[in-house]
Protein backbone atom coordinates (compact mmCIF):
# COMPACT_ATOMS: atom_id res chain seq x y z
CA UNK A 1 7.19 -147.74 -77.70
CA UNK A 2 4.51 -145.41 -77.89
CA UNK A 3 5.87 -141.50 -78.88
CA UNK A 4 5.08 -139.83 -75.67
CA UNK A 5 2.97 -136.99 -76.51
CA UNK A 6 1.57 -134.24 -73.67
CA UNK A 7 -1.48 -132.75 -75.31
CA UNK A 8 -1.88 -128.73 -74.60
CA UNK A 9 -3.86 -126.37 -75.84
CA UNK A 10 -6.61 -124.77 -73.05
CA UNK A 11 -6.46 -120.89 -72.45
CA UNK A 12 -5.05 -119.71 -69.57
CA UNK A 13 -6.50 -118.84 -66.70
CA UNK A 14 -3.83 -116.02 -65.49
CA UNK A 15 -5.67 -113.10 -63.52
CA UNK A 16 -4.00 -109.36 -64.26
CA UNK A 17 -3.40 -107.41 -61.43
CA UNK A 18 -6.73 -105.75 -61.15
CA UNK A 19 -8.24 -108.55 -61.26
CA UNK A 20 -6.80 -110.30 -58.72
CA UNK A 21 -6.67 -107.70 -55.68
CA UNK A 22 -11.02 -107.22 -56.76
CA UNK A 23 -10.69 -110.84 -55.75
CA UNK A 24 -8.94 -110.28 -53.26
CA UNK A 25 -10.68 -107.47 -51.37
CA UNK A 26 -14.15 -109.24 -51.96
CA UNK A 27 -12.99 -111.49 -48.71
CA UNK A 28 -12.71 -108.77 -46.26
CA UNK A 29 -16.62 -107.10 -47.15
CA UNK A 30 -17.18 -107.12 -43.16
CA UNK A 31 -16.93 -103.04 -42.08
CA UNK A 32 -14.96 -105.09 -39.26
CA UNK A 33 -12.14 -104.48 -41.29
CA UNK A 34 -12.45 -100.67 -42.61
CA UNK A 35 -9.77 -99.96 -40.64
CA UNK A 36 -7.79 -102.14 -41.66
CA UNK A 37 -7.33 -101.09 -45.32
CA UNK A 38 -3.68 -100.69 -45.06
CA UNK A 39 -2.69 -104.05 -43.53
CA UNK A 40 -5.02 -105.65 -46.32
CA UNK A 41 -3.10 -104.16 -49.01
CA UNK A 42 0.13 -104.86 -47.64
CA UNK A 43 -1.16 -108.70 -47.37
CA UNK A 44 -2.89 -108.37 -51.11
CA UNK A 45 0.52 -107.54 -52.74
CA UNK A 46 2.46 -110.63 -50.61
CA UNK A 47 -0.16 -113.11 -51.79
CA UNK A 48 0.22 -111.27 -55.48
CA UNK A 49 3.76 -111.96 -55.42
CA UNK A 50 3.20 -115.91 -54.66
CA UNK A 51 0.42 -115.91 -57.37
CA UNK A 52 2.70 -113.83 -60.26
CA UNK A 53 5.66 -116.68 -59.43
CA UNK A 54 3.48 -119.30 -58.98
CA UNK A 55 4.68 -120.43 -55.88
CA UNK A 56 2.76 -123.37 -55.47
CA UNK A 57 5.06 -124.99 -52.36
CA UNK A 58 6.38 -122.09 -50.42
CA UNK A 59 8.04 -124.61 -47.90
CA UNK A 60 10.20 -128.06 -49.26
CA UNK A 61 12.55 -130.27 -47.83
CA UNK A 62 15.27 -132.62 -49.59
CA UNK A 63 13.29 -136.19 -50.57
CA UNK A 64 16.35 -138.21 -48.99
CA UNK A 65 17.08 -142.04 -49.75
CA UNK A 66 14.12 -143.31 -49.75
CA UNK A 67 13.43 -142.03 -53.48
CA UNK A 68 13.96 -142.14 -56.65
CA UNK A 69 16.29 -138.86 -56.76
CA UNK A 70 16.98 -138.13 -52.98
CA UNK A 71 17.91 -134.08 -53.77
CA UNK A 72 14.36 -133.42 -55.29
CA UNK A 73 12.89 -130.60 -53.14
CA UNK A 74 9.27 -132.22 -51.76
CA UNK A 75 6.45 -129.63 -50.44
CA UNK A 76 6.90 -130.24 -46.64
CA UNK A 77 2.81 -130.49 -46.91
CA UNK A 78 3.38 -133.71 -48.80
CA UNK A 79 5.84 -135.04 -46.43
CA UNK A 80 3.80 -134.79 -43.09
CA UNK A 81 0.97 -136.52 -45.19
CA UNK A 82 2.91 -139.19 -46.35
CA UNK A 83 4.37 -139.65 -42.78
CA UNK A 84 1.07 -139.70 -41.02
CA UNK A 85 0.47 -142.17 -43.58
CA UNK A 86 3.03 -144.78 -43.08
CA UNK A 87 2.40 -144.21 -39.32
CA UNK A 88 -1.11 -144.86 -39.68
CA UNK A 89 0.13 -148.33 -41.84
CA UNK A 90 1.89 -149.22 -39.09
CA UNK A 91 -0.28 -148.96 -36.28
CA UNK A 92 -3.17 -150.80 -38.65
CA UNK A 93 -0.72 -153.76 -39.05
CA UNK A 94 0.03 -154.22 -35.26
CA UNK A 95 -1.98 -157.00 -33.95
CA UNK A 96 -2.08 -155.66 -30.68
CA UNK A 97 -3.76 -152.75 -31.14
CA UNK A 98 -7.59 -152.42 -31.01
CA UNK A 99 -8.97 -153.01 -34.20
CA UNK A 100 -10.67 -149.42 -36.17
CA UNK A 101 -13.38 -148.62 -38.31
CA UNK A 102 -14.18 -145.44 -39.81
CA UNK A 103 -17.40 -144.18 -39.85
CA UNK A 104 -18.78 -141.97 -42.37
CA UNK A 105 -21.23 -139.74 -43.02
CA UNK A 106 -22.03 -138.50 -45.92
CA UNK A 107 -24.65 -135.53 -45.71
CA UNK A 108 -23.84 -132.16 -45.65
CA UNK A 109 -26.80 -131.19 -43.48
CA UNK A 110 -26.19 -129.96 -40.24
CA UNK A 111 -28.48 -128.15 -37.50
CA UNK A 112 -25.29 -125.65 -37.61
CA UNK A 113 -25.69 -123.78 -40.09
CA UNK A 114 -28.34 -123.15 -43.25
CA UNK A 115 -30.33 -126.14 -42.82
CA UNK A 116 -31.72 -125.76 -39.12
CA UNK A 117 -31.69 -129.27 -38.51
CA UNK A 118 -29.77 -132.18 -38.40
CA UNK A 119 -29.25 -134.80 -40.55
CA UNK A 120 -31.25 -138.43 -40.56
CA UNK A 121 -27.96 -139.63 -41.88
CA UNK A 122 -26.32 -138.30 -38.70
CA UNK A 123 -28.91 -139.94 -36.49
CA UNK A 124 -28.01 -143.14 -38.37
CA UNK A 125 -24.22 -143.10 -37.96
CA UNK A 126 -24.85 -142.45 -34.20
CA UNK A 127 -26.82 -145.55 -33.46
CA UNK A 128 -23.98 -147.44 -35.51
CA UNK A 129 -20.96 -146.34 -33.68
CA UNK A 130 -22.98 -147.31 -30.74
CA UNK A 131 -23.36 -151.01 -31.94
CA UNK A 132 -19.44 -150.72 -33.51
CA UNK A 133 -18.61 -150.01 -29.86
CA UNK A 134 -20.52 -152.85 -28.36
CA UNK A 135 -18.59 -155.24 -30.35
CA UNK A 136 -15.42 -153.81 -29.22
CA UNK A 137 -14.17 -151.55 -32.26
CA UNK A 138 -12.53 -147.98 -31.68
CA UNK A 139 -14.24 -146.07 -34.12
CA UNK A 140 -13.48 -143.10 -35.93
CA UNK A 141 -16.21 -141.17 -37.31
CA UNK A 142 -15.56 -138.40 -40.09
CA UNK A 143 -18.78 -136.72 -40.53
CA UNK A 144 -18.38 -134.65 -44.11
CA UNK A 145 -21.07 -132.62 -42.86
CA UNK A 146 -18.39 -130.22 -41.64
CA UNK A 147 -17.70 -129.83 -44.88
CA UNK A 148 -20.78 -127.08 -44.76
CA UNK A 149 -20.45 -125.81 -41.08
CA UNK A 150 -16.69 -125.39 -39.85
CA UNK A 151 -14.25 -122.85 -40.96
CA UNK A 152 -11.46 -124.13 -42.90
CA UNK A 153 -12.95 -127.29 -44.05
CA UNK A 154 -12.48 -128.01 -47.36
CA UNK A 155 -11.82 -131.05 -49.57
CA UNK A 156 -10.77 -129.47 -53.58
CA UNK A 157 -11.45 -130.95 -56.53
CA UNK A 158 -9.49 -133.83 -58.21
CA UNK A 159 -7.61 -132.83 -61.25
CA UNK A 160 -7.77 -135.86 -62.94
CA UNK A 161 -3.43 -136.40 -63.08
CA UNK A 162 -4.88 -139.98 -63.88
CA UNK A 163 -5.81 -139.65 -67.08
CA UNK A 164 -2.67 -137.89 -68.44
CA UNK A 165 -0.77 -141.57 -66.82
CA UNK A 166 -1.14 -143.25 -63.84
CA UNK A 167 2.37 -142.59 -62.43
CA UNK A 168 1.47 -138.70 -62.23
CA UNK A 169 -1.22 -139.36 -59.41
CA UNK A 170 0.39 -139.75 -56.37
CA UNK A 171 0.38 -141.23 -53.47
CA UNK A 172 -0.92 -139.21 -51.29
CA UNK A 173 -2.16 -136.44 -53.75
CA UNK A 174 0.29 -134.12 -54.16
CA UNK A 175 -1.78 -131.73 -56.03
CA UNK A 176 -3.18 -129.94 -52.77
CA UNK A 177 -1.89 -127.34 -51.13
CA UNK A 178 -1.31 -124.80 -53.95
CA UNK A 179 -0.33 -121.71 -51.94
CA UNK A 180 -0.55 -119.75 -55.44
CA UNK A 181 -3.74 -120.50 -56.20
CA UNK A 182 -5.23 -119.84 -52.14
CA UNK A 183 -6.12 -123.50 -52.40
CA UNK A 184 -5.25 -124.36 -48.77
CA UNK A 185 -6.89 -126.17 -45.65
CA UNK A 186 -7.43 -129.18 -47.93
CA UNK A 187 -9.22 -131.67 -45.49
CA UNK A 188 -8.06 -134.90 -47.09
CA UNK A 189 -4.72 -134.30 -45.74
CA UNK A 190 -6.08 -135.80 -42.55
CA UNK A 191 -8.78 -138.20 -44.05
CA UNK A 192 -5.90 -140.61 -46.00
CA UNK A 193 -4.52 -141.86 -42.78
CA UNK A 194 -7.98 -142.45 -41.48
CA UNK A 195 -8.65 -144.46 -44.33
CA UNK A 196 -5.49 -146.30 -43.82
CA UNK A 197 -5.72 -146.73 -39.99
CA UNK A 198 -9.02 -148.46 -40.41
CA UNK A 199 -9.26 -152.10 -40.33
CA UNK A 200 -13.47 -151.61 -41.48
CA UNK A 201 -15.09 -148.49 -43.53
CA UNK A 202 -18.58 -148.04 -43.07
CA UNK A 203 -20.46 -145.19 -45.56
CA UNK A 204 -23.84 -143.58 -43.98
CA UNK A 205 -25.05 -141.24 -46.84
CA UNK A 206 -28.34 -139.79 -48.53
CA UNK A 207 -28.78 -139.83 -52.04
CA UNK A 208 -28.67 -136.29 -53.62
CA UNK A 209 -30.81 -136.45 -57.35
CA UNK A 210 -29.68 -140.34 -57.86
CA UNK A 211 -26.07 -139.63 -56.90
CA UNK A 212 -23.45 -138.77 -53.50
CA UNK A 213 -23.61 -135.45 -52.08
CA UNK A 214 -21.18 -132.89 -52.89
CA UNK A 215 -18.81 -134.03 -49.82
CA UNK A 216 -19.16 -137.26 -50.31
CA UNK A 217 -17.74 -137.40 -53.71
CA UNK A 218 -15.64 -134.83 -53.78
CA UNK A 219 -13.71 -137.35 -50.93
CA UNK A 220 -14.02 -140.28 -53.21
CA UNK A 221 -12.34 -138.70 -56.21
CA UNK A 222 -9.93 -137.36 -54.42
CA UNK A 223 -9.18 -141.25 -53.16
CA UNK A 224 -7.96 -142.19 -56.58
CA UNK A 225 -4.63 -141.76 -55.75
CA UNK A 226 -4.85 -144.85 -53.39
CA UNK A 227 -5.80 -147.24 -55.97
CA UNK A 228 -2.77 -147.38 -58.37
CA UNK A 229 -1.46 -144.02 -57.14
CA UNK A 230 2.42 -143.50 -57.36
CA UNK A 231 4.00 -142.85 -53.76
CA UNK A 232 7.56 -141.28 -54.82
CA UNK A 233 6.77 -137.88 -56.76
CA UNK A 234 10.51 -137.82 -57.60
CA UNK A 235 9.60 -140.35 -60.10
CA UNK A 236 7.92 -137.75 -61.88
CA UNK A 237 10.23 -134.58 -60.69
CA UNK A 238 6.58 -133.20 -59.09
CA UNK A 239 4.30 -132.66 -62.22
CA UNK A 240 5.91 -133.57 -65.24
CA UNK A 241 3.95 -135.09 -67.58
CA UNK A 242 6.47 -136.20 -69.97
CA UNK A 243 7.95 -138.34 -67.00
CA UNK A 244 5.29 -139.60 -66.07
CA UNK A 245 3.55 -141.43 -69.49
CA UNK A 246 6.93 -142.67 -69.84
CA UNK A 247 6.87 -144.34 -66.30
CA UNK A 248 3.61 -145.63 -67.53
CA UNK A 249 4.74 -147.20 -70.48
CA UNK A 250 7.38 -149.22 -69.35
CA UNK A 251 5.09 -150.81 -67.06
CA UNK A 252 2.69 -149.51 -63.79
CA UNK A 253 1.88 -152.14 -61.28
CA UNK A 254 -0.79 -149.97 -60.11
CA UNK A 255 -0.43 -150.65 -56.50
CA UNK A 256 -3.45 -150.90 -54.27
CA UNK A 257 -2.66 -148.57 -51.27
CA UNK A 258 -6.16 -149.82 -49.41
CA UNK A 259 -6.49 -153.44 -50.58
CA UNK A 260 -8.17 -156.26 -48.30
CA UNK A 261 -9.95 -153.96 -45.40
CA UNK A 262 -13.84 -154.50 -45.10
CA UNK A 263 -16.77 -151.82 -46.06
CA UNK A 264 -20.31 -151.77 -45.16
CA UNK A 265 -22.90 -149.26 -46.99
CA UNK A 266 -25.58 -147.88 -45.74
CA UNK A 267 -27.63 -145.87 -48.68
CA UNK A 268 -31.02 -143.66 -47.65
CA UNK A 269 -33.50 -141.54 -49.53
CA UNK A 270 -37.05 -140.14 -50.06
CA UNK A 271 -38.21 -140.84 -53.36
CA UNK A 272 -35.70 -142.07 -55.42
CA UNK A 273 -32.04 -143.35 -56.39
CA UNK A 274 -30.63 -145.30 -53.50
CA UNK A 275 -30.31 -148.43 -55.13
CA UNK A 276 -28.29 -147.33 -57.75
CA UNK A 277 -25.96 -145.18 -55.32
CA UNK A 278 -25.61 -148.33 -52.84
CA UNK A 279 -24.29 -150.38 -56.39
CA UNK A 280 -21.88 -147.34 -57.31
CA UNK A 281 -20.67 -147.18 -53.77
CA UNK A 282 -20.28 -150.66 -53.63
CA UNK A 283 -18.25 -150.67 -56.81
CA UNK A 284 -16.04 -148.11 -55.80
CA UNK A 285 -14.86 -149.74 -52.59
CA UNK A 286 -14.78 -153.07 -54.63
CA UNK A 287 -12.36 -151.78 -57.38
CA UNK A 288 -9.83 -150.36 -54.25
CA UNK A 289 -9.70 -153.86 -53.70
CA UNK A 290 -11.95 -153.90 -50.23
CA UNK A 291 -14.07 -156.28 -49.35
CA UNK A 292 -17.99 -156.43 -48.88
CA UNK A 293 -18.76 -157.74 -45.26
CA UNK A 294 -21.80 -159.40 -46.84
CA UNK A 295 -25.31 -158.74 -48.04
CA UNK A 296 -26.65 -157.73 -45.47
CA UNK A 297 -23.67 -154.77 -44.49
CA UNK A 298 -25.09 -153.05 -47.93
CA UNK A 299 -28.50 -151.78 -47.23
CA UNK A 300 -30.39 -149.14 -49.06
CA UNK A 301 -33.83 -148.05 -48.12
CA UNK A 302 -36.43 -145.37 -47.66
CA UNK A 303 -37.35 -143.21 -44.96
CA UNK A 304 -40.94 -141.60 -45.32
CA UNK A 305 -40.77 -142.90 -49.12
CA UNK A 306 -43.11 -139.75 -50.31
CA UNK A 307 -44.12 -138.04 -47.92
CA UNK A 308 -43.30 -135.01 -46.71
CA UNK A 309 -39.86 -133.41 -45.63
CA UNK A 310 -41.11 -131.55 -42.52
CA UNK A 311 -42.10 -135.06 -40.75
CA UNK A 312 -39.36 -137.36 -41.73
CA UNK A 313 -37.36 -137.27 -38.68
CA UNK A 314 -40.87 -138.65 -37.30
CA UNK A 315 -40.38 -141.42 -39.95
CA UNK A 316 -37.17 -142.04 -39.10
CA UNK A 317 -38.39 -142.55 -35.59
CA UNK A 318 -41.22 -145.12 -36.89
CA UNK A 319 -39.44 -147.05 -38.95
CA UNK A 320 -37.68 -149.75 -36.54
CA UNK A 321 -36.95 -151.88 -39.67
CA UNK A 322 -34.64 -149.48 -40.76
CA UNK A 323 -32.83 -148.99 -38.14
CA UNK A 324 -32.59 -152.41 -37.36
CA UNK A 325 -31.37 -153.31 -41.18
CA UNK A 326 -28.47 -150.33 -40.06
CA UNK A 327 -27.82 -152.10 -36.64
CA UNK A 328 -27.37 -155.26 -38.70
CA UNK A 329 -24.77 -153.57 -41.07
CA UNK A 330 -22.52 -152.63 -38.40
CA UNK A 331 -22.68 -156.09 -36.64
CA UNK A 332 -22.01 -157.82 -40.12
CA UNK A 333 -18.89 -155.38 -40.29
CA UNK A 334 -17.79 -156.05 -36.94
CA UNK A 335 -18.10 -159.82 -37.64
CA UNK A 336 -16.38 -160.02 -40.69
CA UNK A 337 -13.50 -157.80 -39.01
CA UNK A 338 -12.96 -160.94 -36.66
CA UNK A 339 -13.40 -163.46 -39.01
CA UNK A 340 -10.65 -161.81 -41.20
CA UNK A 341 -8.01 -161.28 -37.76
CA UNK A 342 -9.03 -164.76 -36.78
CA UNK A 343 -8.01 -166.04 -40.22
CA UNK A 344 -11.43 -167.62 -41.08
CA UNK A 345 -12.13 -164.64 -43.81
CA UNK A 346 -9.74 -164.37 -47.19
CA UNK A 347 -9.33 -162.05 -50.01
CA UNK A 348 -10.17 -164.76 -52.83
CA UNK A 349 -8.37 -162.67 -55.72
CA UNK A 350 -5.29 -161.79 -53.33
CA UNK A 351 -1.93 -161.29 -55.30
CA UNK A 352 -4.00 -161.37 -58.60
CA UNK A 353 -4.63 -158.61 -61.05
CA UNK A 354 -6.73 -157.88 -63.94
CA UNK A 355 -4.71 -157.90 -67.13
CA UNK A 356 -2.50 -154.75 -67.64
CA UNK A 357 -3.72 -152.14 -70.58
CA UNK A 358 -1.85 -152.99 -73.39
């Protein structure tokens, strides 16, 4: 076997003291709190003395039997997420429940805040939950424009555990929160079992200079973890690396956390790039092992191809091919959602993989 070798050698990114409470005391600018100079130095040196010990999971519980080492300490965070999880699973298998489909949109305009006005994308995902509705679907739409206009609405970078072996990424991400490091209020936390709940995803998005928005793909990376991601961090005792590419190198079945529900994609712009973005997105979904709906449930288009910004809400409005081509997507989804609960639709590579890395 392979000598397992963890590679190290960036600088680190330690703050001093100094350094830190500047950091610190650049988040409380308002004069609102002026008077409040004591309390923010009492609450500077309490979050200095979870950065200096690195106290990335304040809060853990034993793992219990249902892992690999049952007396490893897991973040509580990680617990609730992988429990909303499973109960999400659960309710997605049971065949008496109405069937779901999430709804996304992708922009990060909103008439709430810097922008002034909302979103064509928006407009779009409205009319389709309408015609999800009609066809009988609960549907649960996760607009990533929030992303921009609510407090405490953030989804943080992937870290790429991946590529240092697959068993490190886990199931769901266990990277986020990092009390430490202030990187809280991480957003995905709720989006996994939405993903899992849903029987049907359905993407609504722009294209931003030939590629996703910010939001948009800041959600998909952090989604890696459900295609091959590991779902018992006691394999790995939390981050350890060593662990981990060992794991890897006995063998990873890479399991497919999302495998055989349905996506539609719905790709808009003004100029250029949607085709390409409609292909990635459709790849994307397609390596998670979901399924197309069909032809006509990917769609990518122009609104106003070239003219200008300040009308093409009015093109939006004009264009009743469009929006019919979007009406269609949804009633492709919804129709392919049947088909598969009726048994008339199949996975055609079910129980088959691609061969494993050697």
């Amino acid at each position: 076997m392979v000598k397992i070798d963890v590679r190290k050698g960036m600088p680190s990114r330690k703050l001093d003291r100094a350094t830190f409470e500047s950091r610190m005391r650049a988040r409380f600018t308002d004069p609102a709190f002026e008077p409040l100079q004591n309390e923010i130095a009492a609450l500077i040196e309490a979050a200095w003395d979870g950065y200096a010990h690195s106290r990335k999971s304040p809060h853990t519980q034993q793992a219990g039997e249902d892992y690999s080492d049952p007396d490893y300490e897991l973040s509580v965070d990680w617990v609730k997420t992988k429990q909303a999880i499973d109960a999400a699973q659960q309710k997605h298998d049971d065949a008496m429940r109405q069937k779901r489909i999430l709804l996304i949109n992708g922009s990060s305009r909103s008439d709430q805040t810097c922008p002034g006005e909302m979103s064509k994308t928006f407009r779009l995902c409205k009319t389709s939950e309408r015609t999800l509705i009609e066809h009988g679907f609960a549907v649960d739409f996760l607009d990533l424009s929030h992303l921009t206009s609510e407090l405490g609405r953030q989804i943080h970078p992937c870290k790429s555990c991946v590529s240092t072996a697959m068993p490190l990424c886990h199931w769901p991400c266990s990277c986020y929160p990092n009390y430490s490091l202030q990187q809280t209020d991480d957003w995905m936390n709720e989006i996994y079992p939405l993903w899992v709940e849903a029987h049907g995803i359905m993407i609504i998005t722009p294209v931003n200079w030939y590629q996703a928005p910010t939001g948009l793909k800041a959600m998909i990376d952090r989604l890696v973890c459900a295609d091959g991601g590991n779902p018992d961090p006691t394999s790995t005792h939390g981050k350890t690396a060593a662990e981990a590419k060992e794991i890897e190198l006995k063998g990873w079945d890479y399991p497919k956390h999302l495998a055989g529900r349905l996506f539609s994609v719905v790709v808009h712009g003004d100029s250029i790039g949607a085709e390409g973005l409609r292909r990635g997105l459709a790849d994307w979904l397609t390596d998670l092992d979901l399924i197309s709906a069909g032809s006509l449930a990917e769609k990518d288009g122009y609104i106003g191809y070239n003219e200008p910004y300040a009308t093409s809400h009015h093109a939006l409005d004009d264009d009743d091919a469009f929006q019919h081509d979007v009406r269609t997507a949804a009633t492709v989804l919804a129709r392919a959602i049947r088909m598969q609960d009726e048994g008339r639709l199949a996975q055609p590579d079910a129980g088959l993989r691609p061969a494993a890395p050697k």
